[in-house]
PDBML (XML) file of the C-alpha atoms, coordinates in Angstrom:
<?xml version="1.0" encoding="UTF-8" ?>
<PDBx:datablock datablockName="MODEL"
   xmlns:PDBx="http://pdbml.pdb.org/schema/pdbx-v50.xsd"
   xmlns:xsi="http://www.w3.org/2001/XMLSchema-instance"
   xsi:schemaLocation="http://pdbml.pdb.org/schema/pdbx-v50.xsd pdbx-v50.xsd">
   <PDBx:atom_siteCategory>
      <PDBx:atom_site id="1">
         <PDBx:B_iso_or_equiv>0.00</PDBx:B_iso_or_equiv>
         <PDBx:Cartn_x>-104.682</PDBx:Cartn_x>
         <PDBx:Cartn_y>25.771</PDBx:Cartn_y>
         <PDBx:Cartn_z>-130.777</PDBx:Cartn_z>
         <PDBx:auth_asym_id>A</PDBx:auth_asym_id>
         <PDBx:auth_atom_id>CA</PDBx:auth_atom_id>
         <PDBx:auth_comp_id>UNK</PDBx:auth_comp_id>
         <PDBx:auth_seq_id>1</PDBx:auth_seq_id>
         <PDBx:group_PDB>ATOM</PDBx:group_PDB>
         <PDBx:label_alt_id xsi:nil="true" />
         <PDBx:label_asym_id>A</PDBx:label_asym_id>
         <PDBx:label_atom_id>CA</PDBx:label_atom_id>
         <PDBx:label_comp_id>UNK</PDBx:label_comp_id>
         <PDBx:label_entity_id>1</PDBx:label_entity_id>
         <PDBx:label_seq_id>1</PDBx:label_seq_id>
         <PDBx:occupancy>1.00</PDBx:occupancy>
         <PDBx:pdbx_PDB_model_num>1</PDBx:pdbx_PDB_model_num>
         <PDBx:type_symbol>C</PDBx:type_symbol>
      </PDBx:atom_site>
      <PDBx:atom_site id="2">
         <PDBx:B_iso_or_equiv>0.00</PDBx:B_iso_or_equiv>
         <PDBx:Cartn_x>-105.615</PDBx:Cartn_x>
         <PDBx:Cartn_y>27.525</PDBx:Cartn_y>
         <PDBx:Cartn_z>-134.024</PDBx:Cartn_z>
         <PDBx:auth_asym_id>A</PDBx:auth_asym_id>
         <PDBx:auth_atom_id>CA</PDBx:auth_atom_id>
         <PDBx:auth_comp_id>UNK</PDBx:auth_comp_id>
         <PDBx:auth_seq_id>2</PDBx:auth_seq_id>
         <PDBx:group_PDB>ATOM</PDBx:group_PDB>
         <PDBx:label_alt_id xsi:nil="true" />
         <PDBx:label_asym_id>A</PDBx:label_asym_id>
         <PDBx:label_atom_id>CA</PDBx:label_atom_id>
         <PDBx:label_comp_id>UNK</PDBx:label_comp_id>
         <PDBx:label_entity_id>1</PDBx:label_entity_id>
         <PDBx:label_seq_id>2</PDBx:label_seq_id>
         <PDBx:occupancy>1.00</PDBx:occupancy>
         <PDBx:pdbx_PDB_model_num>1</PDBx:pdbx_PDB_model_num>
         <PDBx:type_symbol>C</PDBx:type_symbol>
      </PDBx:atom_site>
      <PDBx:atom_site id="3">
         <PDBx:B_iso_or_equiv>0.00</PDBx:B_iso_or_equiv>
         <PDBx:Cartn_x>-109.268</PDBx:Cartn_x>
         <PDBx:Cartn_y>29.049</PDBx:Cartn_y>
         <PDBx:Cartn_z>-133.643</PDBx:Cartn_z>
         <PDBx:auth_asym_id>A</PDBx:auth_asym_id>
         <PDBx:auth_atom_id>CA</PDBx:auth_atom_id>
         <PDBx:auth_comp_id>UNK</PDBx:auth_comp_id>
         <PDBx:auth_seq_id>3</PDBx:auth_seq_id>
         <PDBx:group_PDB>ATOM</PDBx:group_PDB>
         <PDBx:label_alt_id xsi:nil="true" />
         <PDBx:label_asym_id>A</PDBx:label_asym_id>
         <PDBx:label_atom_id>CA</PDBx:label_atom_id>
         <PDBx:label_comp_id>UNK</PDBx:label_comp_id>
         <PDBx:label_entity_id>1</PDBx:label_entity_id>
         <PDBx:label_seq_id>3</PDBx:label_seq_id>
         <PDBx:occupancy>1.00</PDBx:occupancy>
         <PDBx:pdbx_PDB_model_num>1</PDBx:pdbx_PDB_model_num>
         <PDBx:type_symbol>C</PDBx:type_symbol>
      </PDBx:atom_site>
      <PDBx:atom_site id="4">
         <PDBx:B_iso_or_equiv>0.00</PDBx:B_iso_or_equiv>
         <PDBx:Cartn_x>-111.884</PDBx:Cartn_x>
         <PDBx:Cartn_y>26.696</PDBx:Cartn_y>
         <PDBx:Cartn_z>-135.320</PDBx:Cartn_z>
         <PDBx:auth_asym_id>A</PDBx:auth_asym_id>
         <PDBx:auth_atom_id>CA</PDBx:auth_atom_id>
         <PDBx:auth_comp_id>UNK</PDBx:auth_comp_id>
         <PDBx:auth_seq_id>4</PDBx:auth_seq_id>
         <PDBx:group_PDB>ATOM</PDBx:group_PDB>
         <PDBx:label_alt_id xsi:nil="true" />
         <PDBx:label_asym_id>A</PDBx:label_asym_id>
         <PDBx:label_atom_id>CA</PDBx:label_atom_id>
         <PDBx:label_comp_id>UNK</PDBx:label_comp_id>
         <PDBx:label_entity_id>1</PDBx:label_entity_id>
         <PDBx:label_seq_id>4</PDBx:label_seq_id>
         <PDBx:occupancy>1.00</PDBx:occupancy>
         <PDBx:pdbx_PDB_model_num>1</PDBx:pdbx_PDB_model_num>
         <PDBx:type_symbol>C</PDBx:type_symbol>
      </PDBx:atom_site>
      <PDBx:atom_site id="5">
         <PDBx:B_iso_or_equiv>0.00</PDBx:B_iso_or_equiv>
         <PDBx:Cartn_x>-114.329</PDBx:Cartn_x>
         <PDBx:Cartn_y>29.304</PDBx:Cartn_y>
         <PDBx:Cartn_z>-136.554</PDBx:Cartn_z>
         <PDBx:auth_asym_id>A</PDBx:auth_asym_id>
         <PDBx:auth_atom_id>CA</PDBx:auth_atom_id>
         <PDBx:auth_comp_id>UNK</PDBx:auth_comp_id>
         <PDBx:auth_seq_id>5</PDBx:auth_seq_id>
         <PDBx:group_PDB>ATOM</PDBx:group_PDB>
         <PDBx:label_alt_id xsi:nil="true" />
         <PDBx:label_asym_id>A</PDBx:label_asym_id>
         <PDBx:label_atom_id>CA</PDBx:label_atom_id>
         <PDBx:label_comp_id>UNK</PDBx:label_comp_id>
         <PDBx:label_entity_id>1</PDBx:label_entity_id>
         <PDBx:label_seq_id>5</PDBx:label_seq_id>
         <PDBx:occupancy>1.00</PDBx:occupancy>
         <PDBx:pdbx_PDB_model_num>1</PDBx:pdbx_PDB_model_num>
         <PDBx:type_symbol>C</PDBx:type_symbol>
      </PDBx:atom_site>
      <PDBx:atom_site id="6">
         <PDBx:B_iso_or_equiv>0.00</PDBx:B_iso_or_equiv>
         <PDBx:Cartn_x>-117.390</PDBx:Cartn_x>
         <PDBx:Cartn_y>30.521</PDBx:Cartn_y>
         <PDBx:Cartn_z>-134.154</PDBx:Cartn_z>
         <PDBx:auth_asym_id>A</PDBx:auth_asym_id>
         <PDBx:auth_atom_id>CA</PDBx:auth_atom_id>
         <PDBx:auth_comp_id>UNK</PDBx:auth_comp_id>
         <PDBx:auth_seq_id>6</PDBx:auth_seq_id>
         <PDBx:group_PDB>ATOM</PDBx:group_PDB>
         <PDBx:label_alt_id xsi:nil="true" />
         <PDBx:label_asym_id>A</PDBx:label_asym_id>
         <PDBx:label_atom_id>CA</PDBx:label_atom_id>
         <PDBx:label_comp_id>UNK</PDBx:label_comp_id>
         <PDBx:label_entity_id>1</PDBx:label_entity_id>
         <PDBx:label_seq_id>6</PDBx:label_seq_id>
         <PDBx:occupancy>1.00</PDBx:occupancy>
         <PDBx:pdbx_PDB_model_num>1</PDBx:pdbx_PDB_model_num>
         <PDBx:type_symbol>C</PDBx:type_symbol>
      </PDBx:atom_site>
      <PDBx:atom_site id="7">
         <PDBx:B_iso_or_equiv>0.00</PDBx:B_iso_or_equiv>
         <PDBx:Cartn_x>-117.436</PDBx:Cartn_x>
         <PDBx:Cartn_y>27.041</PDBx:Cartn_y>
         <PDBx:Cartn_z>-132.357</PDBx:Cartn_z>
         <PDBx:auth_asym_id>A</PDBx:auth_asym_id>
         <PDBx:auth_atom_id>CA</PDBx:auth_atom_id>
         <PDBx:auth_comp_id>UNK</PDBx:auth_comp_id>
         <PDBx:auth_seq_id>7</PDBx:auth_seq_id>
         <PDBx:group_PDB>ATOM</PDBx:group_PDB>
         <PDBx:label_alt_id xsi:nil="true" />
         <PDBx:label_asym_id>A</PDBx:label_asym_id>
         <PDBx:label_atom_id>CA</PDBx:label_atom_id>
         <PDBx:label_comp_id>UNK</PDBx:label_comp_id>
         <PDBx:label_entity_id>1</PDBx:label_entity_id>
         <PDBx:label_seq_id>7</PDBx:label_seq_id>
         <PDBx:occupancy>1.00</PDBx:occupancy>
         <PDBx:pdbx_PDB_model_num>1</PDBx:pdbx_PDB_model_num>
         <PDBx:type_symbol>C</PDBx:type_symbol>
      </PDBx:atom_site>
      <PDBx:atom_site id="8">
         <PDBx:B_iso_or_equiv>0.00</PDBx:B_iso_or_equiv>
         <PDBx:Cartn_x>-114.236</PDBx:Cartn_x>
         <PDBx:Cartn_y>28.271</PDBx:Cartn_y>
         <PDBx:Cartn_z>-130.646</PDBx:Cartn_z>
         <PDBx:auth_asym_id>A</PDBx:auth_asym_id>
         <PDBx:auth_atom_id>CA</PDBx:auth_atom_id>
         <PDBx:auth_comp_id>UNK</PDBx:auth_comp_id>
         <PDBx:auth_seq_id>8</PDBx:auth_seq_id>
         <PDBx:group_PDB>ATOM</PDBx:group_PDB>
         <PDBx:label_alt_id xsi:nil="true" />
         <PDBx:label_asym_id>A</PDBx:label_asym_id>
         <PDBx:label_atom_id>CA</PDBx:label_atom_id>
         <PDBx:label_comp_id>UNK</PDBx:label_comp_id>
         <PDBx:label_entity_id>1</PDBx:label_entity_id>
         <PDBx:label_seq_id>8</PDBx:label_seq_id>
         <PDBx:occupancy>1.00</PDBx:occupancy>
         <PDBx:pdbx_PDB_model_num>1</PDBx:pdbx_PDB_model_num>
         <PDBx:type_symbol>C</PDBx:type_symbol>
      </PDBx:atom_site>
      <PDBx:atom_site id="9">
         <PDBx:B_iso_or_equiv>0.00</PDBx:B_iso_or_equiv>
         <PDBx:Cartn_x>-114.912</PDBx:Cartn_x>
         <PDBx:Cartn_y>28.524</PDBx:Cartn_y>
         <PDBx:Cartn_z>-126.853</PDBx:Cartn_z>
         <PDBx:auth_asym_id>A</PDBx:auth_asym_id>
         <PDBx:auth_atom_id>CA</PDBx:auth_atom_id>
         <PDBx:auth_comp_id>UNK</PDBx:auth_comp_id>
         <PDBx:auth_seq_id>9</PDBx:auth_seq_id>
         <PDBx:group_PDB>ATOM</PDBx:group_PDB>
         <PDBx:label_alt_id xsi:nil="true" />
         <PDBx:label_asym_id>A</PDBx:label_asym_id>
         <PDBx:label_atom_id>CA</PDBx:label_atom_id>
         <PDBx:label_comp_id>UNK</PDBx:label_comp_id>
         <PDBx:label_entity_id>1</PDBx:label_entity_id>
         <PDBx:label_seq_id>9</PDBx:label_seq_id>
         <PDBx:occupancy>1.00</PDBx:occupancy>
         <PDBx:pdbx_PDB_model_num>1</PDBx:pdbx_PDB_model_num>
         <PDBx:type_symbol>C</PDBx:type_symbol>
      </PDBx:atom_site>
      <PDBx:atom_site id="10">
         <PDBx:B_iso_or_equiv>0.00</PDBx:B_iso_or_equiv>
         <PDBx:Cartn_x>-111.506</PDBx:Cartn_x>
         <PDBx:Cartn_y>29.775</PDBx:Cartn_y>
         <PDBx:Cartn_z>-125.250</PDBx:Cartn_z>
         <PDBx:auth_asym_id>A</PDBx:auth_asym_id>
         <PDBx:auth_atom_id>CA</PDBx:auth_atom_id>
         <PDBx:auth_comp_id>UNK</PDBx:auth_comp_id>
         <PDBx:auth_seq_id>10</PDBx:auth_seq_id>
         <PDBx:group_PDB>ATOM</PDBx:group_PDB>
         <PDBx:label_alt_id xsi:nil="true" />
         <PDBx:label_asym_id>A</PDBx:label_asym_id>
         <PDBx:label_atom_id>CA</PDBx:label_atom_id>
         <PDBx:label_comp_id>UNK</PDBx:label_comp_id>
         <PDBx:label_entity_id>1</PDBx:label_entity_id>
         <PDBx:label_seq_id>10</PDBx:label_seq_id>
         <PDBx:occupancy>1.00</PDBx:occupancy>
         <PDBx:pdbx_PDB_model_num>1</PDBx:pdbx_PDB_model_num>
         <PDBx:type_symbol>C</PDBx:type_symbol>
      </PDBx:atom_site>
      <PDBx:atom_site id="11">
         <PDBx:B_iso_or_equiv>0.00</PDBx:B_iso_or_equiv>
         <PDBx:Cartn_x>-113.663</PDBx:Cartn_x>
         <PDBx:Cartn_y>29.225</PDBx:Cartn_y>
         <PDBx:Cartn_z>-121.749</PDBx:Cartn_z>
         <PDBx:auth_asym_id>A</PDBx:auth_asym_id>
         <PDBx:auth_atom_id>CA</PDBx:auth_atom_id>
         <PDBx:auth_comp_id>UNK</PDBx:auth_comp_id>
         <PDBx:auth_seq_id>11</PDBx:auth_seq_id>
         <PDBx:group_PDB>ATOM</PDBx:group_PDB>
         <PDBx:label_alt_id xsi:nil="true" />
         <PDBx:label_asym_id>A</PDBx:label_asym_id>
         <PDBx:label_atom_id>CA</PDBx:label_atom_id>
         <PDBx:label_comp_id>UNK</PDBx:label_comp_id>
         <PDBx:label_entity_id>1</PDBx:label_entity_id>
         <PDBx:label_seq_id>11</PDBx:label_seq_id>
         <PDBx:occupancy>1.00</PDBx:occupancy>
         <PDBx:pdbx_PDB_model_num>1</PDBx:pdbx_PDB_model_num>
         <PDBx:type_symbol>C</PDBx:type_symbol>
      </PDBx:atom_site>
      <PDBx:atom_site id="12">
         <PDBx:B_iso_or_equiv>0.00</PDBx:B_iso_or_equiv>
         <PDBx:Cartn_x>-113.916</PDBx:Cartn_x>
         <PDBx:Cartn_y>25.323</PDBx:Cartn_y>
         <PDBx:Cartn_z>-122.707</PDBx:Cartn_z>
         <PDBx:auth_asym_id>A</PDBx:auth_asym_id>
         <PDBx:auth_atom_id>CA</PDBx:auth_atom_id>
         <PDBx:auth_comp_id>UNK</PDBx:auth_comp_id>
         <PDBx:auth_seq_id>12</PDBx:auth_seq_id>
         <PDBx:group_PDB>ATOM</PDBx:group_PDB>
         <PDBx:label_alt_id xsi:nil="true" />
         <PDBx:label_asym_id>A</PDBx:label_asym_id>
         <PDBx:label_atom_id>CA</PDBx:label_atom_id>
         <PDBx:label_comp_id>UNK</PDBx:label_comp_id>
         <PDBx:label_entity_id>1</PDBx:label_entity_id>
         <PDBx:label_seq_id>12</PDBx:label_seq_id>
         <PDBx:occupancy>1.00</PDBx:occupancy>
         <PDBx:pdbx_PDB_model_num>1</PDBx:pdbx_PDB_model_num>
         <PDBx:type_symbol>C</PDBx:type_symbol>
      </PDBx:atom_site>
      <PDBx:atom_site id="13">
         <PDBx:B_iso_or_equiv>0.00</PDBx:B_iso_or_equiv>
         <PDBx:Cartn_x>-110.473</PDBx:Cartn_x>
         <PDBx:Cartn_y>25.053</PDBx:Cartn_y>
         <PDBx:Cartn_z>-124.049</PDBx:Cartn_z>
         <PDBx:auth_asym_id>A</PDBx:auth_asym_id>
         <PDBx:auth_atom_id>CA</PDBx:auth_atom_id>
         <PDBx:auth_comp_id>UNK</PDBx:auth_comp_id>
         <PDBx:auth_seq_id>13</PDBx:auth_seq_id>
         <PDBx:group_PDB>ATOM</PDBx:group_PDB>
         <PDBx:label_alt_id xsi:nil="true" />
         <PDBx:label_asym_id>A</PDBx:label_asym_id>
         <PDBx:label_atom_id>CA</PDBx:label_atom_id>
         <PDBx:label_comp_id>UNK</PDBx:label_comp_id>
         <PDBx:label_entity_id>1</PDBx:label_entity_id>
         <PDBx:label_seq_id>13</PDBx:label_seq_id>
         <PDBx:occupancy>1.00</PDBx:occupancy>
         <PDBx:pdbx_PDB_model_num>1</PDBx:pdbx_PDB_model_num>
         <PDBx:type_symbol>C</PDBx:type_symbol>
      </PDBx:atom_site>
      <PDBx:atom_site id="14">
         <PDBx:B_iso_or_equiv>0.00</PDBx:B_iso_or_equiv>
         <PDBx:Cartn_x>-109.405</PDBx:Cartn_x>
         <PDBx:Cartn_y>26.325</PDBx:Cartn_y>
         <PDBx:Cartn_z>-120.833</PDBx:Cartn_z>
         <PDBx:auth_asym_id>A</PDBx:auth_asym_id>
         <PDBx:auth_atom_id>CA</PDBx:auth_atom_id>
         <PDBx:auth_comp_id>UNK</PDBx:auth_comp_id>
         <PDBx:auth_seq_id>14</PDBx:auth_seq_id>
         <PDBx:group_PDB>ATOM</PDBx:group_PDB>
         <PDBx:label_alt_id xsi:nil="true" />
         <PDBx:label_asym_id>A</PDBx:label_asym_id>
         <PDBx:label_atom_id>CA</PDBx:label_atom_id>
         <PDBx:label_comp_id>UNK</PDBx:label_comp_id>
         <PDBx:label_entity_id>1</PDBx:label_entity_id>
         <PDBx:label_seq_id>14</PDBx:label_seq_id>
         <PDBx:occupancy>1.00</PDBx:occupancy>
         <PDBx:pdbx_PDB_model_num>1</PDBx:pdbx_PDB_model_num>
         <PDBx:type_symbol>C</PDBx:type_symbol>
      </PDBx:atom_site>
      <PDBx:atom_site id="15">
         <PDBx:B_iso_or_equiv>0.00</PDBx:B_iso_or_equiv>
         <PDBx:Cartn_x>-111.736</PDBx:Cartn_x>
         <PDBx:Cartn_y>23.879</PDBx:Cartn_y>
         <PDBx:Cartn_z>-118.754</PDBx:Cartn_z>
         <PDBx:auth_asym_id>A</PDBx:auth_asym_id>
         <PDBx:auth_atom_id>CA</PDBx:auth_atom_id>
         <PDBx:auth_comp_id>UNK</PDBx:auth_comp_id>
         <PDBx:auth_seq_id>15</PDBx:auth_seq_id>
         <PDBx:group_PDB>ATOM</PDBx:group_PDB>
         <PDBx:label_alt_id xsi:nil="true" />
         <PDBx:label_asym_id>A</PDBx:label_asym_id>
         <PDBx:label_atom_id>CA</PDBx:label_atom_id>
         <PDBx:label_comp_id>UNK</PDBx:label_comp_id>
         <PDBx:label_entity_id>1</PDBx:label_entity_id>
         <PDBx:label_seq_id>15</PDBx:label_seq_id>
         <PDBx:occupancy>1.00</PDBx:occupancy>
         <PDBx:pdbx_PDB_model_num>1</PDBx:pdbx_PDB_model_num>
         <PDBx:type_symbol>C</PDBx:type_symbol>
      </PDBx:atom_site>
      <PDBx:atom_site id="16">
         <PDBx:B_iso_or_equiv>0.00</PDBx:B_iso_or_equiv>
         <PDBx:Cartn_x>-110.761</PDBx:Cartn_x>
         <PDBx:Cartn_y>21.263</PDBx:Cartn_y>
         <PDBx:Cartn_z>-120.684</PDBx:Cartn_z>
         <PDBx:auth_asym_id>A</PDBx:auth_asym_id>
         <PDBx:auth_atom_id>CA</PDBx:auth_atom_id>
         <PDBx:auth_comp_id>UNK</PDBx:auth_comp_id>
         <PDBx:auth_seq_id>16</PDBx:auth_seq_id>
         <PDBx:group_PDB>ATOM</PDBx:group_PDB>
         <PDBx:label_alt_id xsi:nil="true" />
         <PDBx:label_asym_id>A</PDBx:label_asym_id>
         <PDBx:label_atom_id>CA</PDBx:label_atom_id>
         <PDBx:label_comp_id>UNK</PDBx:label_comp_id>
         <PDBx:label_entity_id>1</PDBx:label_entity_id>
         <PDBx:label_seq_id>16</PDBx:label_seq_id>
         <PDBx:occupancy>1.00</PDBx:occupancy>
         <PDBx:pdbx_PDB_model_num>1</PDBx:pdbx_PDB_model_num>
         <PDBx:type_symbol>C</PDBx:type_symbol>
      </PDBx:atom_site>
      <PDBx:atom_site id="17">
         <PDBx:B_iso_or_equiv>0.00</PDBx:B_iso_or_equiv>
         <PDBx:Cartn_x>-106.426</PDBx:Cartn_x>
         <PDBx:Cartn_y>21.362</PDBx:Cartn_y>
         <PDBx:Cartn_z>-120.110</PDBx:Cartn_z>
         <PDBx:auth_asym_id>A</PDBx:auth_asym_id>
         <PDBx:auth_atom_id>CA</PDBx:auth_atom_id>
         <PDBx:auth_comp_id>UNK</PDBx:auth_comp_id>
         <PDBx:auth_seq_id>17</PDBx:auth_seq_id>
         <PDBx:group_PDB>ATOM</PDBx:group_PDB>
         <PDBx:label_alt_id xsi:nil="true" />
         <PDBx:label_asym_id>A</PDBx:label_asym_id>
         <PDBx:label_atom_id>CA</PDBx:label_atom_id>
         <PDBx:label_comp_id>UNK</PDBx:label_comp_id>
         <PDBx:label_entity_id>1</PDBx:label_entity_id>
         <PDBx:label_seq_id>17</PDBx:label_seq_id>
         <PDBx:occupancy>1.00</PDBx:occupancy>
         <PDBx:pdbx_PDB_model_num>1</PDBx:pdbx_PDB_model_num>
         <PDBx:type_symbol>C</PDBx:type_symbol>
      </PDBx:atom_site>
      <PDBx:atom_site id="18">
         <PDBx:B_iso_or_equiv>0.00</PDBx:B_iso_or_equiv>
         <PDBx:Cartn_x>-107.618</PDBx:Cartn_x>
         <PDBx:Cartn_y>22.817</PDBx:Cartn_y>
         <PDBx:Cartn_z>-116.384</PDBx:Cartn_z>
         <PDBx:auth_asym_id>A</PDBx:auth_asym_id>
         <PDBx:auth_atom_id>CA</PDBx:auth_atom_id>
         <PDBx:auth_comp_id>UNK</PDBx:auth_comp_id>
         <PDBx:auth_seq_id>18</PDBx:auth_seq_id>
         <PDBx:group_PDB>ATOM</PDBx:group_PDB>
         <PDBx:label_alt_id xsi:nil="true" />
         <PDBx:label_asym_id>A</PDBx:label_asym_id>
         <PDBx:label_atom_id>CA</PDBx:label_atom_id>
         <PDBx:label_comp_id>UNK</PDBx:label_comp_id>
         <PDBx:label_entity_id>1</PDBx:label_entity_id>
         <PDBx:label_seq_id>18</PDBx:label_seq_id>
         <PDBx:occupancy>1.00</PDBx:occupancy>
         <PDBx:pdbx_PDB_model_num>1</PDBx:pdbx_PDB_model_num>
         <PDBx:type_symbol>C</PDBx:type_symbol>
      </PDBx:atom_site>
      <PDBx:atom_site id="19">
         <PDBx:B_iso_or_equiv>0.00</PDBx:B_iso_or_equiv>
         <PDBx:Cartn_x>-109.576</PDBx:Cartn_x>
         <PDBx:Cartn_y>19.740</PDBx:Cartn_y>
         <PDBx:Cartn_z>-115.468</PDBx:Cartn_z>
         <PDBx:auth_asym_id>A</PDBx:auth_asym_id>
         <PDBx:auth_atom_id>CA</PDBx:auth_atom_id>
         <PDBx:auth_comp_id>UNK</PDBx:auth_comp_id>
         <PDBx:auth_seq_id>19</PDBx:auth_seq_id>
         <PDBx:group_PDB>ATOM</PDBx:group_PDB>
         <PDBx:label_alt_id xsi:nil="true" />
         <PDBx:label_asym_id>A</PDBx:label_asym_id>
         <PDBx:label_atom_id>CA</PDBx:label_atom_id>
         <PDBx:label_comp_id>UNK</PDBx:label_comp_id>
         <PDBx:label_entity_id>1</PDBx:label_entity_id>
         <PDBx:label_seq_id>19</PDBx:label_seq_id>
         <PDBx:occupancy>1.00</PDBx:occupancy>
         <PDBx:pdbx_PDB_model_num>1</PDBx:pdbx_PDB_model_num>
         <PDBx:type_symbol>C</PDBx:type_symbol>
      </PDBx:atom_site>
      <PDBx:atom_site id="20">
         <PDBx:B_iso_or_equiv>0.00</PDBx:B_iso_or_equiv>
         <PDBx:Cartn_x>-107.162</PDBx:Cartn_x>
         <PDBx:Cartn_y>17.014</PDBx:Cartn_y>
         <PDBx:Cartn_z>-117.400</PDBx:Cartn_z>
         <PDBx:auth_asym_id>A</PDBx:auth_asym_id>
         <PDBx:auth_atom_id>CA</PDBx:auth_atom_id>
         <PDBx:auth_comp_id>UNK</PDBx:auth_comp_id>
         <PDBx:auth_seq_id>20</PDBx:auth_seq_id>
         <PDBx:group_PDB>ATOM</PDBx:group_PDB>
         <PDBx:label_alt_id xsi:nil="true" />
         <PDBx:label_asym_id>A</PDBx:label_asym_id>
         <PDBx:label_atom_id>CA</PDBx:label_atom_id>
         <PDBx:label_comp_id>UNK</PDBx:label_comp_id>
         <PDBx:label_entity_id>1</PDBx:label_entity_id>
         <PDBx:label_seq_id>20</PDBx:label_seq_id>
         <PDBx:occupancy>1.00</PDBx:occupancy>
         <PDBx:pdbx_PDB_model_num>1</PDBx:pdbx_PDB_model_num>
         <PDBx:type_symbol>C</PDBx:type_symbol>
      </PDBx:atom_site>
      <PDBx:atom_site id="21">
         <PDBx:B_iso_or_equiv>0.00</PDBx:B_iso_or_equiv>
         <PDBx:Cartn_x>-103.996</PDBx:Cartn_x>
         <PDBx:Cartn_y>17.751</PDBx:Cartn_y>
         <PDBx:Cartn_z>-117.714</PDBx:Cartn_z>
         <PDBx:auth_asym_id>A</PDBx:auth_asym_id>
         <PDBx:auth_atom_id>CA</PDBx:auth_atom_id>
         <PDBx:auth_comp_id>UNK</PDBx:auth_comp_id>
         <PDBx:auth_seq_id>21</PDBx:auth_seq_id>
         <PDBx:group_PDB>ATOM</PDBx:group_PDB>
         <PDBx:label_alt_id xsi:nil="true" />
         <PDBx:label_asym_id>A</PDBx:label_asym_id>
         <PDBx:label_atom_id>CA</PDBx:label_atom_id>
         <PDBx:label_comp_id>UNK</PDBx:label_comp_id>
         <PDBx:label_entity_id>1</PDBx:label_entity_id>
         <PDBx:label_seq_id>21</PDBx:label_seq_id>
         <PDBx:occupancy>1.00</PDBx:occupancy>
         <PDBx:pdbx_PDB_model_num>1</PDBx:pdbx_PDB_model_num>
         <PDBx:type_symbol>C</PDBx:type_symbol>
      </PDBx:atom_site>
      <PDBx:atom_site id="22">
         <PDBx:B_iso_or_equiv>0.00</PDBx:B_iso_or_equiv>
         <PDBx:Cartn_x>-103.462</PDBx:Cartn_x>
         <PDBx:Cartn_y>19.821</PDBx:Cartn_y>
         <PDBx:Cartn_z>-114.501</PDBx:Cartn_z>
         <PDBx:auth_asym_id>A</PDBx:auth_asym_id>
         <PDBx:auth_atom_id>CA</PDBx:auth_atom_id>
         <PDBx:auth_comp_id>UNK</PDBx:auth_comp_id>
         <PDBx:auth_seq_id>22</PDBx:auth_seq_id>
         <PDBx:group_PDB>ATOM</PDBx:group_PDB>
         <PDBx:label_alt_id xsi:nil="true" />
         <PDBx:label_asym_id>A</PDBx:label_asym_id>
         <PDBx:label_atom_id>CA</PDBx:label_atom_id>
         <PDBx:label_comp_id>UNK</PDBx:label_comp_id>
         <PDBx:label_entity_id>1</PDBx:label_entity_id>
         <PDBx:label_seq_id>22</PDBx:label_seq_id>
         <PDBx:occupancy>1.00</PDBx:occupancy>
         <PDBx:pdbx_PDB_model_num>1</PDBx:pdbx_PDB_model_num>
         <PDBx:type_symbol>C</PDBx:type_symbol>
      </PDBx:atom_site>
      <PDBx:atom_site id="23">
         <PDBx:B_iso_or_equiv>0.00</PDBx:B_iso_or_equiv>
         <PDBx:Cartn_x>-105.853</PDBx:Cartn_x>
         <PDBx:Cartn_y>18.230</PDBx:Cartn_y>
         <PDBx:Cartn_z>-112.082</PDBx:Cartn_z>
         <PDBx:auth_asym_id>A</PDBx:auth_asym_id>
         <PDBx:auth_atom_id>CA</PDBx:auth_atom_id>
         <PDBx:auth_comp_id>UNK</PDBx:auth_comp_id>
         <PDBx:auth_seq_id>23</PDBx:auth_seq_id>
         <PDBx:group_PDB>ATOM</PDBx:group_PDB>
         <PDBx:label_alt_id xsi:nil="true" />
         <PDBx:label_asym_id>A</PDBx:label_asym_id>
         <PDBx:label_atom_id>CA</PDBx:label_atom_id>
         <PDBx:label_comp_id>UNK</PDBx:label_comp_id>
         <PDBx:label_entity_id>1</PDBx:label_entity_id>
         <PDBx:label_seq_id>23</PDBx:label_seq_id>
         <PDBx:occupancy>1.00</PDBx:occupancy>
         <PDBx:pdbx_PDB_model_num>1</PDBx:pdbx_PDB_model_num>
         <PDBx:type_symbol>C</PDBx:type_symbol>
      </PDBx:atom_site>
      <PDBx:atom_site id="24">
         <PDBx:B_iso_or_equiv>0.00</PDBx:B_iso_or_equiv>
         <PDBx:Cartn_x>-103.660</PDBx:Cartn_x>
         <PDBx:Cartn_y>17.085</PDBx:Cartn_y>
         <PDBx:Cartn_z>-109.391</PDBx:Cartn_z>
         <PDBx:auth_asym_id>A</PDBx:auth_asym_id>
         <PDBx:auth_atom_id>CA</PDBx:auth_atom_id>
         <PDBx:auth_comp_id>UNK</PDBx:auth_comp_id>
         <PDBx:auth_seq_id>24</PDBx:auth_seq_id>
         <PDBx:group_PDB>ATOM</PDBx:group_PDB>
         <PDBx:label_alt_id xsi:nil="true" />
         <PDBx:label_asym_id>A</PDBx:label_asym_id>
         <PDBx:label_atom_id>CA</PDBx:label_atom_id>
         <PDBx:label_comp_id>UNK</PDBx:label_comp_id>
         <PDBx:label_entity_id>1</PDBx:label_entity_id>
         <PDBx:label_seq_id>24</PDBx:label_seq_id>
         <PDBx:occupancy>1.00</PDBx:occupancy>
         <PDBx:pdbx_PDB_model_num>1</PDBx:pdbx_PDB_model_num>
         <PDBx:type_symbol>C</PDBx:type_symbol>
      </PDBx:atom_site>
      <PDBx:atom_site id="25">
         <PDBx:B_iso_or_equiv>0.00</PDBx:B_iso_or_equiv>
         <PDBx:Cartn_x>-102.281</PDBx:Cartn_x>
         <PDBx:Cartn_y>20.624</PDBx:Cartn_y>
         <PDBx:Cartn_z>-109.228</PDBx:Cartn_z>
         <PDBx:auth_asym_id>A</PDBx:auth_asym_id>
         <PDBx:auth_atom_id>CA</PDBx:auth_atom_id>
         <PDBx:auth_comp_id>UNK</PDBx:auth_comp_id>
         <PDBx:auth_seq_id>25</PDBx:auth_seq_id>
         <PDBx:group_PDB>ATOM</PDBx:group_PDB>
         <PDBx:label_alt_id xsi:nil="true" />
         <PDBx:label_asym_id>A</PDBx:label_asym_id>
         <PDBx:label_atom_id>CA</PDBx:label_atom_id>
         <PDBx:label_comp_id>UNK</PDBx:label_comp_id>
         <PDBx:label_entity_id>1</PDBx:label_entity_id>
         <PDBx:label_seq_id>25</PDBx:label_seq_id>
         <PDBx:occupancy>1.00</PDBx:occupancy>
         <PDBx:pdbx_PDB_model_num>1</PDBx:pdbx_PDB_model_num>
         <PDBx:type_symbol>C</PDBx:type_symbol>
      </PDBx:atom_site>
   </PDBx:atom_siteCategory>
</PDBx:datablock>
């Protein structure tokens, strides 16, 4: 994802695929 300025958090970007899209694994 294209950065969105000094809101862009690549620690909560990664949280948020980790915990959603690859929970099970």
């Amino acid at each position: 994802p294209a950065r969105h300025g000094a809101d862009y958090s690549n620690t909560r970007e990664i949280g948020s695929v980790l915990y959603t899209d690859y929970v099970y694994p």
